[in-house]
C-alpha atoms as a PDB file:
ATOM      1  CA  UNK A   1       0.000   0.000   0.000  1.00  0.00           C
ATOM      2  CA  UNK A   2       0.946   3.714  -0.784  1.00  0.00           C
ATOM      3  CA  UNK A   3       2.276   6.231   1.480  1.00  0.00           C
ATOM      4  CA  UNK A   4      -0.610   7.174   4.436  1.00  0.00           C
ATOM      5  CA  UNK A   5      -1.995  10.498   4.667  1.00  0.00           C
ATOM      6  CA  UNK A   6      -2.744  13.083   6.714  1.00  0.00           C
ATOM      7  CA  UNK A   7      -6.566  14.439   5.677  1.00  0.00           C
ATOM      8  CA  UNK A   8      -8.551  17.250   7.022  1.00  0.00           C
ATOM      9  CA  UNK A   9     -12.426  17.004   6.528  1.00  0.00           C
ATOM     10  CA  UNK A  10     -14.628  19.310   6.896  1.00  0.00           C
ATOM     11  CA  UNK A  11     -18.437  18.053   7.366  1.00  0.00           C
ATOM     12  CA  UNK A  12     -16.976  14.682   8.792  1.00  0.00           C
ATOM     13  CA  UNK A  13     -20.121  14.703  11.135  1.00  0.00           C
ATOM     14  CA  UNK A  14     -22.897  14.409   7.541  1.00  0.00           C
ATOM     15  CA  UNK A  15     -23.043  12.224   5.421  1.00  0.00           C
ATOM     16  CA  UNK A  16     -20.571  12.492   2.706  1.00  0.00           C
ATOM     17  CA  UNK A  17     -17.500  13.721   4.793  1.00  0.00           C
ATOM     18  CA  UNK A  18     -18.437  11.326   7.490  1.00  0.00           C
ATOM     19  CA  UNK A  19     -18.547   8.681   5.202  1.00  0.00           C
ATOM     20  CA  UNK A  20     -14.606  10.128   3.546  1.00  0.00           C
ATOM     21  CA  UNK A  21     -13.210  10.412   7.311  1.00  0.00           C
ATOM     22  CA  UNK A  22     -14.410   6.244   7.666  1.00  0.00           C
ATOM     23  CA  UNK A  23     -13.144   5.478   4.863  1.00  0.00           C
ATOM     24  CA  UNK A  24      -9.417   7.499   5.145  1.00  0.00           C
ATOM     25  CA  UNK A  25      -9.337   6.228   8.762  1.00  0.00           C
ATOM     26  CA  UNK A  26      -9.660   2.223   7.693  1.00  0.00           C
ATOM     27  CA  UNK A  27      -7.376   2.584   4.763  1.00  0.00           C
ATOM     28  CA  UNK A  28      -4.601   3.580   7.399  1.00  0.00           C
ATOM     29  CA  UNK A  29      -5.051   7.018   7.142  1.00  0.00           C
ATOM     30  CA  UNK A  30      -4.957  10.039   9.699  1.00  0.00           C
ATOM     31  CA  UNK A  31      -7.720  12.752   9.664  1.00  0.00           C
ATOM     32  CA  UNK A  32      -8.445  15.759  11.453  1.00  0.00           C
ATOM     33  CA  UNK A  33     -12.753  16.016  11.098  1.00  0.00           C
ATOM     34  CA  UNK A  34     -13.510  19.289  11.831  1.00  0.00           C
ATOM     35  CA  UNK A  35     -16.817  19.449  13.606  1.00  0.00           C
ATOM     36  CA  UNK A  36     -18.763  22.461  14.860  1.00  0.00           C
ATOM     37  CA  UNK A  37     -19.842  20.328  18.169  1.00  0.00           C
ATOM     38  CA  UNK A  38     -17.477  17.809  18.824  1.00  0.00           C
ATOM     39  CA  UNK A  39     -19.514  16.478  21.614  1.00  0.00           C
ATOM     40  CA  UNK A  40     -21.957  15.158  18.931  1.00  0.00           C
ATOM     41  CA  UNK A  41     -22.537  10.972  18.916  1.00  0.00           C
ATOM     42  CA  UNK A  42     -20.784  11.402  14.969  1.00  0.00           C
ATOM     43  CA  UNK A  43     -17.910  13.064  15.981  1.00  0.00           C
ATOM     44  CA  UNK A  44     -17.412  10.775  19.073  1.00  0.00           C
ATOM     45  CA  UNK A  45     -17.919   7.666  17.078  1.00  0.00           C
ATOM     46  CA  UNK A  46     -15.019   9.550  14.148  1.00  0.00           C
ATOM     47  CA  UNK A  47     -12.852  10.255  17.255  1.00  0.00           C
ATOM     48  CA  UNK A  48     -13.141   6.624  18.639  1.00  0.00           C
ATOM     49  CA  UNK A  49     -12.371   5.209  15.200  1.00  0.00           C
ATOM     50  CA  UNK A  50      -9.244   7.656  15.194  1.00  0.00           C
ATOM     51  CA  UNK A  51     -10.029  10.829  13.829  1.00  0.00           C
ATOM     52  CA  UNK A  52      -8.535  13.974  15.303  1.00  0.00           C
ATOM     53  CA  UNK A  53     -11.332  15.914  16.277  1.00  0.00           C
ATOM     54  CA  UNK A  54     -10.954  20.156  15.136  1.00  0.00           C
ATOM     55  CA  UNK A  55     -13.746  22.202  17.224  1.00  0.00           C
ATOM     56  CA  UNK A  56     -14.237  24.622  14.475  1.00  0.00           C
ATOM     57  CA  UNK A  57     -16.659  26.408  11.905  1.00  0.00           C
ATOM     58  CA  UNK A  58     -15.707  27.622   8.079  1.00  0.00           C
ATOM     59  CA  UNK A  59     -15.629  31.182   9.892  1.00  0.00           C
ATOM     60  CA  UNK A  60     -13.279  30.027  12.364  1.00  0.00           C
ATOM     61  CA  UNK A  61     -10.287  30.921  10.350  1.00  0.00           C
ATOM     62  CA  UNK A  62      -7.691  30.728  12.973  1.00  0.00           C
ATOM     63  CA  UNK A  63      -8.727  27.293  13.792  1.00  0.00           C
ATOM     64  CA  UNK A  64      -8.814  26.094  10.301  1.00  0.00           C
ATOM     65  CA  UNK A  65      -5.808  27.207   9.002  1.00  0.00           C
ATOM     66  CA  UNK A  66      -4.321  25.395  12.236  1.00  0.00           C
ATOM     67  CA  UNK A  67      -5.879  22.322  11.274  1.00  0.00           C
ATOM     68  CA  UNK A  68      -4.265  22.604   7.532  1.00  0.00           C
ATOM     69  CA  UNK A  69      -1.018  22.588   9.078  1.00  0.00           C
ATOM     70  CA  UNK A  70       1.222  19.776   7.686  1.00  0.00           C
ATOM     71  CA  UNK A  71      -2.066  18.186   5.869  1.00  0.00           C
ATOM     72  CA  UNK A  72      -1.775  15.952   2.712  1.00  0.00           C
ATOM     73  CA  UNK A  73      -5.433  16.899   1.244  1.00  0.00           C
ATOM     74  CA  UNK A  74      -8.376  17.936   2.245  1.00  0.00           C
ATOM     75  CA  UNK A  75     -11.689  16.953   1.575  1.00  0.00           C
ATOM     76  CA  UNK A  76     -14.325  19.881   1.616  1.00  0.00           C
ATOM     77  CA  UNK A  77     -18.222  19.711   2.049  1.00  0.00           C
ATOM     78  CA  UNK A  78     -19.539  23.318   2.133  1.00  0.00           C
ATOM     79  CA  UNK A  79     -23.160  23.692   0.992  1.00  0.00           C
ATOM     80  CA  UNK A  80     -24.037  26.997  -0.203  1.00  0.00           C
ATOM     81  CA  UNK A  81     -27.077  27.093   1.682  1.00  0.00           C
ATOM     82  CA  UNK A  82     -25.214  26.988   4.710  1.00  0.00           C
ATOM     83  CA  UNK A  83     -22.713  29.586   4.099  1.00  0.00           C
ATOM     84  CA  UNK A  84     -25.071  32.531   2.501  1.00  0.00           C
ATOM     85  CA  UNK A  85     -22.962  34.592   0.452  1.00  0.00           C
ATOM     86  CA  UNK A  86     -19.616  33.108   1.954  1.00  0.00           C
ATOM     87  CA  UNK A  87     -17.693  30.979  -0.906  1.00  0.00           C
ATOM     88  CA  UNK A  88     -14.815  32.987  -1.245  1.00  0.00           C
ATOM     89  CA  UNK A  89     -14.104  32.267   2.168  1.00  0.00           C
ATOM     90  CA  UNK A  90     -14.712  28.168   2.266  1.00  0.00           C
ATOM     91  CA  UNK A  91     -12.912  28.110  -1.377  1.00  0.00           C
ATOM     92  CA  UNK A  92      -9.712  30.626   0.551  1.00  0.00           C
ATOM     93  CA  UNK A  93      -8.776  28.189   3.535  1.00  0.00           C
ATOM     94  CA  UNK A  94      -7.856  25.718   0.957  1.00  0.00           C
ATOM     95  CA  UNK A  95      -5.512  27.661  -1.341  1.00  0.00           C
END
């Protein structure tokens, strides 16, 4: 197997991301699942399967671009609806 990576994802607690973070974590992988409420039974169950859990939002700039630190990819879920108006900054903390 290839060299094991270090992935931040955001959304890790939904569907999608949650499903990315599982799947990073059993292939051998480390990931840092940022979660707005890292008390929730999804980010629990991510942190007991290995995940490094990030307390942060999008907005939380200082917190995300800690979590980017030293990173191999990240894998973004960011629906519009949620952000109102605020792409530029989701699409910025990954550039």
């Amino acid at each position: 197997m290839g060299q094991k990576l270090t992935v931040v994802v955001t959304g890790s607690t939904g569907k999608q991301g949650g499903a990315v973070a599982r799947g990073l974590l059993e292939r051998g992988n480390k990931v840092r699942a940022v979660t707005r409420d890292p008390n929730s039974s999804q980010a629990k169950s991510l942190a007991n399967a290995g995940a490094t859990l990030v307390a942060a939002s999008l907005e939380d700039t200082t917190a995300i671009k800690k979590a980017l630190k030293e990173r191999r990819g990240v894998h973004s879920v960011c629906p519009v609806s949620e952000i109102k108006g605020q792409r530029d900054r989701a699409r910025s903390f990954v550039q």
